[in-house]
Protein backbone atom coordinates (compact mmCIF):
# COMPACT_ATOMS: atom_id res chain seq x y z
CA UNK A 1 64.37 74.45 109.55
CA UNK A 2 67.81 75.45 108.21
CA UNK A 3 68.64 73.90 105.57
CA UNK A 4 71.69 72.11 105.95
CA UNK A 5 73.28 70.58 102.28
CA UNK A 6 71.65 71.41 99.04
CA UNK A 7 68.38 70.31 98.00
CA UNK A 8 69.73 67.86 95.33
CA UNK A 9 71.37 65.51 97.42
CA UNK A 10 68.51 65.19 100.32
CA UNK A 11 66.40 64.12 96.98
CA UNK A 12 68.65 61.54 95.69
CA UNK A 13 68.74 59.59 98.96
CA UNK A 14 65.26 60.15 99.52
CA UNK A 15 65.15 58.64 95.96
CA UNK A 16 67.37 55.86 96.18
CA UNK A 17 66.19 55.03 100.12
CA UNK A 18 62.56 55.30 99.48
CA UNK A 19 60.84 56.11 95.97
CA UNK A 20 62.89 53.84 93.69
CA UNK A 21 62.34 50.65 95.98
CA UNK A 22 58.51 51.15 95.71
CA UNK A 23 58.49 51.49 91.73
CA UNK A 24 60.69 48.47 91.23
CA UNK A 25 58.12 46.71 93.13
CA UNK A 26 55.43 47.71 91.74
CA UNK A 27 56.47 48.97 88.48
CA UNK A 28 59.42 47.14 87.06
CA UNK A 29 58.85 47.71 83.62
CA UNK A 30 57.43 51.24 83.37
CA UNK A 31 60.69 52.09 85.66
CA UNK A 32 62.87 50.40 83.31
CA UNK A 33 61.82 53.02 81.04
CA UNK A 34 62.06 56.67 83.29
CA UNK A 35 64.78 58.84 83.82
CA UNK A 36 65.00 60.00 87.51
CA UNK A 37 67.16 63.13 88.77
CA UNK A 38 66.85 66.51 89.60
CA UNK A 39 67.08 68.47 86.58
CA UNK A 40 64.98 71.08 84.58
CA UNK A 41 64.03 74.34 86.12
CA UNK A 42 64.90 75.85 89.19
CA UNK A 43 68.11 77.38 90.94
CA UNK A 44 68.48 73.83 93.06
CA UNK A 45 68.94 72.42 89.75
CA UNK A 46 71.83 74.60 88.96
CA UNK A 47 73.12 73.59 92.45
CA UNK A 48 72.53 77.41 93.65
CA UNK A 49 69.88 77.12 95.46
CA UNK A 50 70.14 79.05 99.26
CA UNK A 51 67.82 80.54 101.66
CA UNK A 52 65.98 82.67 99.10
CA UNK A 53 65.48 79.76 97.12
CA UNK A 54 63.08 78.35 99.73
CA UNK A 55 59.58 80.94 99.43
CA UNK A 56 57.88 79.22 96.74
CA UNK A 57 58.17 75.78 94.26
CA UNK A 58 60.92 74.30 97.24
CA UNK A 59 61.35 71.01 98.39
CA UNK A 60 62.32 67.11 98.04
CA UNK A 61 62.25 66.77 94.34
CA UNK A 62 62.78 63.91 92.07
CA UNK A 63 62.23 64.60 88.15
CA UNK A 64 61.19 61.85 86.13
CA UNK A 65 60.99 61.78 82.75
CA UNK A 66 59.30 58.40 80.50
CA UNK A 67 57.80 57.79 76.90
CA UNK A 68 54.51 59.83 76.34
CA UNK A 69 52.64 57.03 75.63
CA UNK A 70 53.84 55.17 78.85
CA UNK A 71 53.26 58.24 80.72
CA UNK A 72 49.39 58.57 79.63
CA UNK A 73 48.88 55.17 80.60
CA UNK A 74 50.47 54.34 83.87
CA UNK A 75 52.12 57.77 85.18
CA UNK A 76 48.93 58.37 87.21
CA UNK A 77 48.73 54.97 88.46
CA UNK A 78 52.69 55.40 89.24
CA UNK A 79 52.30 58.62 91.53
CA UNK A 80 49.41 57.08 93.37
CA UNK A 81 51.37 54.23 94.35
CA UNK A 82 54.34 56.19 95.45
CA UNK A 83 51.83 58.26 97.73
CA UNK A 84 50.34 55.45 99.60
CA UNK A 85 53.29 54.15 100.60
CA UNK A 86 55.51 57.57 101.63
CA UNK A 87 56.06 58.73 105.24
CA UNK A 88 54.77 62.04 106.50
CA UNK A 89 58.34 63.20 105.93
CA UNK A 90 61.96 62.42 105.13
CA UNK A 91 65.09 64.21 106.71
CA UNK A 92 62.69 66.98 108.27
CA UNK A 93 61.20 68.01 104.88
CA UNK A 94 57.35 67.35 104.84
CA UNK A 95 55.72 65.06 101.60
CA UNK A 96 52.07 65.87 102.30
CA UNK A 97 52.58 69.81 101.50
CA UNK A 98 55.19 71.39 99.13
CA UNK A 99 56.19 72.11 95.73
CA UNK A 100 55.34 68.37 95.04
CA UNK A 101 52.73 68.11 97.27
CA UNK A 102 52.00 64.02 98.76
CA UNK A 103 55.04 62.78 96.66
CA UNK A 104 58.58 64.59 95.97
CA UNK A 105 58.21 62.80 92.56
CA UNK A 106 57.17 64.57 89.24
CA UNK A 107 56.52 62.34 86.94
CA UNK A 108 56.28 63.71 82.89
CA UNK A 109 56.56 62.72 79.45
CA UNK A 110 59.62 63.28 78.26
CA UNK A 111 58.32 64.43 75.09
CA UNK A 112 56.21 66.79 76.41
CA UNK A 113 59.01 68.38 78.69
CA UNK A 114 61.14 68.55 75.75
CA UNK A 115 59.02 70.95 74.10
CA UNK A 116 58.04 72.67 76.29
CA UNK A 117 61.71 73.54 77.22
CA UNK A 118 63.48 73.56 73.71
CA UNK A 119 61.13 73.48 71.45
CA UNK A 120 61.80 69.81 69.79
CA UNK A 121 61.46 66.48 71.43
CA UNK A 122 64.86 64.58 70.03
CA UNK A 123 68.59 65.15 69.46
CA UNK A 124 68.86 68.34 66.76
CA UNK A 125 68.74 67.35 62.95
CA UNK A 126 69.88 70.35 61.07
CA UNK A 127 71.59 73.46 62.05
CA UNK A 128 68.11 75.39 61.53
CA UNK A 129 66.74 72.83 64.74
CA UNK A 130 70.22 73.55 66.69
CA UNK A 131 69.34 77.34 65.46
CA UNK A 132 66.00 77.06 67.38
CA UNK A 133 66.96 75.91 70.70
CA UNK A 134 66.72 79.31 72.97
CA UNK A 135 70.11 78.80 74.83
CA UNK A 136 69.38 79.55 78.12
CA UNK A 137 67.08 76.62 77.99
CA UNK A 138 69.43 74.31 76.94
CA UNK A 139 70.78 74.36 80.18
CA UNK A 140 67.63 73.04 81.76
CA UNK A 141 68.43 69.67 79.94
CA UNK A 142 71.92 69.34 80.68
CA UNK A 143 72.39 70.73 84.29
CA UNK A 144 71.49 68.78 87.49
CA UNK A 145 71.76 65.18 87.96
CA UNK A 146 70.83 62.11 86.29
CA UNK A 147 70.69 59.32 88.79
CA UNK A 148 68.83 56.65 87.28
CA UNK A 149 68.14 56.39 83.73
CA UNK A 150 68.34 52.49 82.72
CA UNK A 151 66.94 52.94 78.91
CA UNK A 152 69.23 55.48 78.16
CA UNK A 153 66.98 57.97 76.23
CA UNK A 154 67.15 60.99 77.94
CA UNK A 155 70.89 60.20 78.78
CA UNK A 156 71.54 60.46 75.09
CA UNK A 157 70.09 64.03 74.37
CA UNK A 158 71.91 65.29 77.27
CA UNK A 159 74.65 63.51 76.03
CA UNK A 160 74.40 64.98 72.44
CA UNK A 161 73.58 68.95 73.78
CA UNK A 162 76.50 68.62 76.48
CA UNK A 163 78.93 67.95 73.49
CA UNK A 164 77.79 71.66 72.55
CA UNK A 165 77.07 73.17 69.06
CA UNK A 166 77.75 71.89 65.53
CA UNK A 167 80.65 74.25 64.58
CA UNK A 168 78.57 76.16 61.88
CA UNK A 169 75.62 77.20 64.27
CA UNK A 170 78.31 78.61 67.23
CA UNK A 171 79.65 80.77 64.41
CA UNK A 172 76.29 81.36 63.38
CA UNK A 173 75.19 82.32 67.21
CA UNK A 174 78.53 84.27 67.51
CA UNK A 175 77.72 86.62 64.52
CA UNK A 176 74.00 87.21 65.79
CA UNK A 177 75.94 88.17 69.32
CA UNK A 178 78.57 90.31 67.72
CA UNK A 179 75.84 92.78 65.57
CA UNK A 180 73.51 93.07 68.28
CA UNK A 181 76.28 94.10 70.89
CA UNK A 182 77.88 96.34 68.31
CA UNK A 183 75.21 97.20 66.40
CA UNK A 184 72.57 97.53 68.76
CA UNK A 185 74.52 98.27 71.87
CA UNK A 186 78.06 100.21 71.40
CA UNK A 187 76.23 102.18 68.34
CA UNK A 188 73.09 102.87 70.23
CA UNK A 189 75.05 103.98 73.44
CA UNK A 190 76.68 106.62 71.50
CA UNK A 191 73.88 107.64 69.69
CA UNK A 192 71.83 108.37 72.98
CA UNK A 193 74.62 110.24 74.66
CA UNK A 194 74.56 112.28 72.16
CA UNK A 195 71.05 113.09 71.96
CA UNK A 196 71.00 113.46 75.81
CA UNK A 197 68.56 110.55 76.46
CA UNK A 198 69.07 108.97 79.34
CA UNK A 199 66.09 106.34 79.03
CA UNK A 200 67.48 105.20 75.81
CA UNK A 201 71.08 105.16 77.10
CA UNK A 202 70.46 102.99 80.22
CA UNK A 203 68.29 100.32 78.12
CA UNK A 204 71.21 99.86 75.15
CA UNK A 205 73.69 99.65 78.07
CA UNK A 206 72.23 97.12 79.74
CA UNK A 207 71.64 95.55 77.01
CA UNK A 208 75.08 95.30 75.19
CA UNK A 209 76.58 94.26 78.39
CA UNK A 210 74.43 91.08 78.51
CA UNK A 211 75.67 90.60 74.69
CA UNK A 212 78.91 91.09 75.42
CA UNK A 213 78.86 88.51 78.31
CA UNK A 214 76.85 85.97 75.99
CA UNK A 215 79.26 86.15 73.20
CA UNK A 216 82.25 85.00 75.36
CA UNK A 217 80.39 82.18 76.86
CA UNK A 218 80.04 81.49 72.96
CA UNK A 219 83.70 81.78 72.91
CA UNK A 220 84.60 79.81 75.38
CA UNK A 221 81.77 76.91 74.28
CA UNK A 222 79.78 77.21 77.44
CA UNK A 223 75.62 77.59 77.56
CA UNK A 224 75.23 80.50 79.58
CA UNK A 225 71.79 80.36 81.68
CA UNK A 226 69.08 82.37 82.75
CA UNK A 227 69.60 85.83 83.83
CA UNK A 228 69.98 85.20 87.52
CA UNK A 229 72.55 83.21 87.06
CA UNK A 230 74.62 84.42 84.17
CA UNK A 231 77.52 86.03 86.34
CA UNK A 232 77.77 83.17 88.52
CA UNK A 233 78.49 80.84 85.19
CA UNK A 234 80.40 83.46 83.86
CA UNK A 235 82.98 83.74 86.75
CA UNK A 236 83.71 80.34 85.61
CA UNK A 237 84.64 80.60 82.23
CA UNK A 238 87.87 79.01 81.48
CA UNK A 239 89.52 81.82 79.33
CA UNK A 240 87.25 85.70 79.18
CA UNK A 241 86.27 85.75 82.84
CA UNK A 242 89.60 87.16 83.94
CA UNK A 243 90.26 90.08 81.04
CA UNK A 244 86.15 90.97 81.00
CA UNK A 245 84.97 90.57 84.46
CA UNK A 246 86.86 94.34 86.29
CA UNK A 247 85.47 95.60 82.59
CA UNK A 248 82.19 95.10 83.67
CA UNK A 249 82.66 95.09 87.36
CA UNK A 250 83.55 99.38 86.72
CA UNK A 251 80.54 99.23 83.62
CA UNK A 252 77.93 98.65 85.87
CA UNK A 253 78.74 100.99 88.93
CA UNK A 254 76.23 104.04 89.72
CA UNK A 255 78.86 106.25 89.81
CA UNK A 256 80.84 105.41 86.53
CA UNK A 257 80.02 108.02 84.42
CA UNK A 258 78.59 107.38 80.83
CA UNK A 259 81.09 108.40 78.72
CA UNK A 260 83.24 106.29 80.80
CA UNK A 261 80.70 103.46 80.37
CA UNK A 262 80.73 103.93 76.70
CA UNK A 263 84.62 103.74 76.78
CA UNK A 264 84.47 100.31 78.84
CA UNK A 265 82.00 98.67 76.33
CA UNK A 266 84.81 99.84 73.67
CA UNK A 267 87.14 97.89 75.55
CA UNK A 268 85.31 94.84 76.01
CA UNK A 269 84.67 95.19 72.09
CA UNK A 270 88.72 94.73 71.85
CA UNK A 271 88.91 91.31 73.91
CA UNK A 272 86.34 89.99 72.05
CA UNK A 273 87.84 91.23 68.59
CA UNK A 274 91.09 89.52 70.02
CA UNK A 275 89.71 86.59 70.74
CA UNK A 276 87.18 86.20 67.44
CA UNK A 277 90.81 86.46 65.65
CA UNK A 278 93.13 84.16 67.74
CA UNK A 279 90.36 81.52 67.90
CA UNK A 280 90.30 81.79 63.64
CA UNK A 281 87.04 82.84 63.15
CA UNK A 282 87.74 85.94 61.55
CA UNK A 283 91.11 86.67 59.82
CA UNK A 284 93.91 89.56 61.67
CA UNK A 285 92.86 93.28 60.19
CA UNK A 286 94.49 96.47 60.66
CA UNK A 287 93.38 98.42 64.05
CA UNK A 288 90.36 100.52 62.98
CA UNK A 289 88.79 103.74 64.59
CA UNK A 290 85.61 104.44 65.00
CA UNK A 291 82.96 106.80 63.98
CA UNK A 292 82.36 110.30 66.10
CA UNK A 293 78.91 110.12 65.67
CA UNK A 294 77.89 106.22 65.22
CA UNK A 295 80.88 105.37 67.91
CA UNK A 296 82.90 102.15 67.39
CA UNK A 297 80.95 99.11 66.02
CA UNK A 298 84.42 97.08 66.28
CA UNK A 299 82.03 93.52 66.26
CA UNK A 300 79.99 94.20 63.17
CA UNK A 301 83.03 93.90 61.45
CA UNK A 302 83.65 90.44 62.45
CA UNK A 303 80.02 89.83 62.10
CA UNK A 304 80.04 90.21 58.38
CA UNK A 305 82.91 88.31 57.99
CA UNK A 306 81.43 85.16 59.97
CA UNK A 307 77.95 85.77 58.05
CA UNK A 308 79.73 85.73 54.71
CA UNK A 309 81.81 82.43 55.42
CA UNK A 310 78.38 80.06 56.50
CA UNK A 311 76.75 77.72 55.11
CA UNK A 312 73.88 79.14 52.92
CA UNK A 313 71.01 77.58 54.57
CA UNK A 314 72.02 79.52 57.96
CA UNK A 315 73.24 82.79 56.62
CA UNK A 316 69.34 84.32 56.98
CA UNK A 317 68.58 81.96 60.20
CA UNK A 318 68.18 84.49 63.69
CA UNK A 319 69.25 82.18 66.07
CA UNK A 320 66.32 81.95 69.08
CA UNK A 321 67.12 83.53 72.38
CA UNK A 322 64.22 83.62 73.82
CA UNK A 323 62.83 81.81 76.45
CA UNK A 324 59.45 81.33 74.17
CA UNK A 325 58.75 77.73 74.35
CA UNK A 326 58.76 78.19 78.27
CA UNK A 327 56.78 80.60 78.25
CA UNK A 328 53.85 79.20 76.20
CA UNK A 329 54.32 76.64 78.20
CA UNK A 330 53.55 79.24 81.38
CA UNK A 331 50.87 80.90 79.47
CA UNK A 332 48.96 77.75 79.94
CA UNK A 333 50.41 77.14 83.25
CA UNK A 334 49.03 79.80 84.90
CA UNK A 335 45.61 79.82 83.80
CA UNK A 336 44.90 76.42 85.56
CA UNK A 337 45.71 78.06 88.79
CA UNK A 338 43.05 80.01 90.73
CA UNK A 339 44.50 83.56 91.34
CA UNK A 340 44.62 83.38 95.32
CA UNK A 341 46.61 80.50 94.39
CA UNK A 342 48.76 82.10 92.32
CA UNK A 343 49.40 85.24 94.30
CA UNK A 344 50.36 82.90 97.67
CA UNK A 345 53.65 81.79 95.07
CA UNK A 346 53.96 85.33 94.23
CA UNK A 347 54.27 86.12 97.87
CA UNK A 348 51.54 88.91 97.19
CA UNK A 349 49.98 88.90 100.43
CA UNK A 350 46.11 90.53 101.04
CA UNK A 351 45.15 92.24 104.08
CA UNK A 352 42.22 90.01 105.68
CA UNK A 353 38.26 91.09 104.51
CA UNK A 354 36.98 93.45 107.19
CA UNK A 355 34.86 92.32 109.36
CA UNK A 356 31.20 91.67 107.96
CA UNK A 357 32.20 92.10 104.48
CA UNK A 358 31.21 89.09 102.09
């Protein structure tokens, strides 16, 4: 079957048609208390989901999120309801096999999914909490739709993360971004073109590059998201799309050579370094040049300048990047599943057993 509008909305009518009718029926006041959508993980939630999207975890999908508590008591009892009264399908997409096998609904705590995604299970306190939300998984919270969400509570921390970053902790995240692009990018560059390694030269490249494109969604006060996605969001950055993007359109071309790649992360240092001084955060400085050997770490400039101006309590705080929380999350993930299971998602496919063997 071709699919023929995005995932998202097939799953909201299914929801508002089918699912939602049965749970105000039969559970008024535990659905008083979920928020339903499509949000969380997944390139459907980010709206880009296509034909690739479709070989493993695909299908109607309704996220629901409710008090742990509430969700320990009745969430079973919930789901099994909303099985026994499902059709064998809806709009040509089967509900007895699928990512959400017999139901299109996953039901969670909203606590649990919380931490499991950012680390914390409520609205940041401190700049060291905002500090420890790995970015890229702050757009799991925020992205998708919210359909139905009559409590409120998970409306509010979406609420509170869409309104972005307490001013301190961008500035905080921007100086992390502008040392490890200079510092451990530009610098490193030069230093393995110099010393002929290519290995070393094509892992720093790389590398600064994704910096560089992090620190103007920073700029611009945009999350950036996973990997996959990040030049899609980036294309749609209000201000550093249009000067950066043929920048790293040439960067990342086979044939540009590496001293010309070198040159072109230079450049993309002097946007940035414009736009850290327009924007205030660091004050206008005489043009500098760099060094012939350590090459021309612009950005660490600027990032001792932020540093210096932050709050104390920050000044020693690495913000978290990493998608860590996720991943222990995973960890434990995976080894419920039984490995033939696991290598069907993969799409690792095993030649059948021979013929007598067993």
């Amino acid at each position: 079957m071709e699919q023929q509008r995005p995932i998202a909305e097939v799953s909201r009518i299914f929801f508002r048609q089918v699912v939602l009718p049965i749970l105000e029926r039969e559970f008024p006041e535990e659905t008083a208390q979920t928020a339903f959508g499509l949000f969380g993980y997944g390139s459907e939630a980010l709206g880009l989901d296509d034909v690739y999207s479709r070989d493993h975890h695909f299908g109607l999908r309704i996220d629901a999120l409710m008090p742990d508590s509430l969700f320990q008591r009745r969430g079973q009892a919930m789901m099994q309801a909303v099985t026994a009264n499902l059709p064998a399908s809806f709009e040509g997409y089967a509900l007895r096999e699928g990512h959400l096998a017999g139901t299109g609904l996953a039901l969670d705590s909203r606590e649990a999914f919380l931490r499991r995604t950012i680390g914390i299970d409520h609205v940041p306190q401190t700049y060291t909490e905002w500090l420890s939300l790995p970015e890229e998984d702050i757009i799991h919270i925020v992205n998708g739709e919210l359909w139905h969400d009559p409590a409120g509570s998970f409306t509010a921390i979406r609420e509170a993360l869409l309104a972005y970053y307490p001013e301190p902790v961008r500035r905080r995240r921007i100086a992390h971004w502008c040392r490890y692009f200079s510092g451990m990018g530009t610098y490193a560059l030069k230093r393995a073109l110099l010393r002929s390694d290519p290995f070393y030269a094509t892992t720093r490249f790389a590398s600064a590059l994704r910096w560089g494109v992090q620190l103007a969604f920073l700029l611009d006060r945009r999350y950036f998201p996973y990997d996959k996605w990040l030049m899609v969001y980036f294309q749609r950055l209000p201000r550093l799309s249009a000067p950066l993007r043929p920048l790293i359109e040439e960067a990342v071309l086979l044939t540009t050579p590496w001293e010309r790649k070198l040159d072109l992360l230079h450049a993309l240092s002097e946007v940035l370094d414009a736009t850290l001084v327009a924007d205030g955060l660091i004050r206008p400085h005489p043009p500098f040049t760099g060094s012939p050997t350590s090459g021309y770490r612009l950005l660490e400039h600027a990032y001792a300048e932020i540093i210096q101006g932050l709050p104390e309590e920050i000044k020693g705080v690495v913000p978290v990047w990493d998608q860590i929380y996720l991943e222990q999350f995973h960890s434990r993930y995976v080894d419920g599943l039984d490995l033939p299971g696991w290598d069907r998602i993969l799409g690792l496919n095993a030649p059948s057993d021979p013929p007598g063997a067993g």
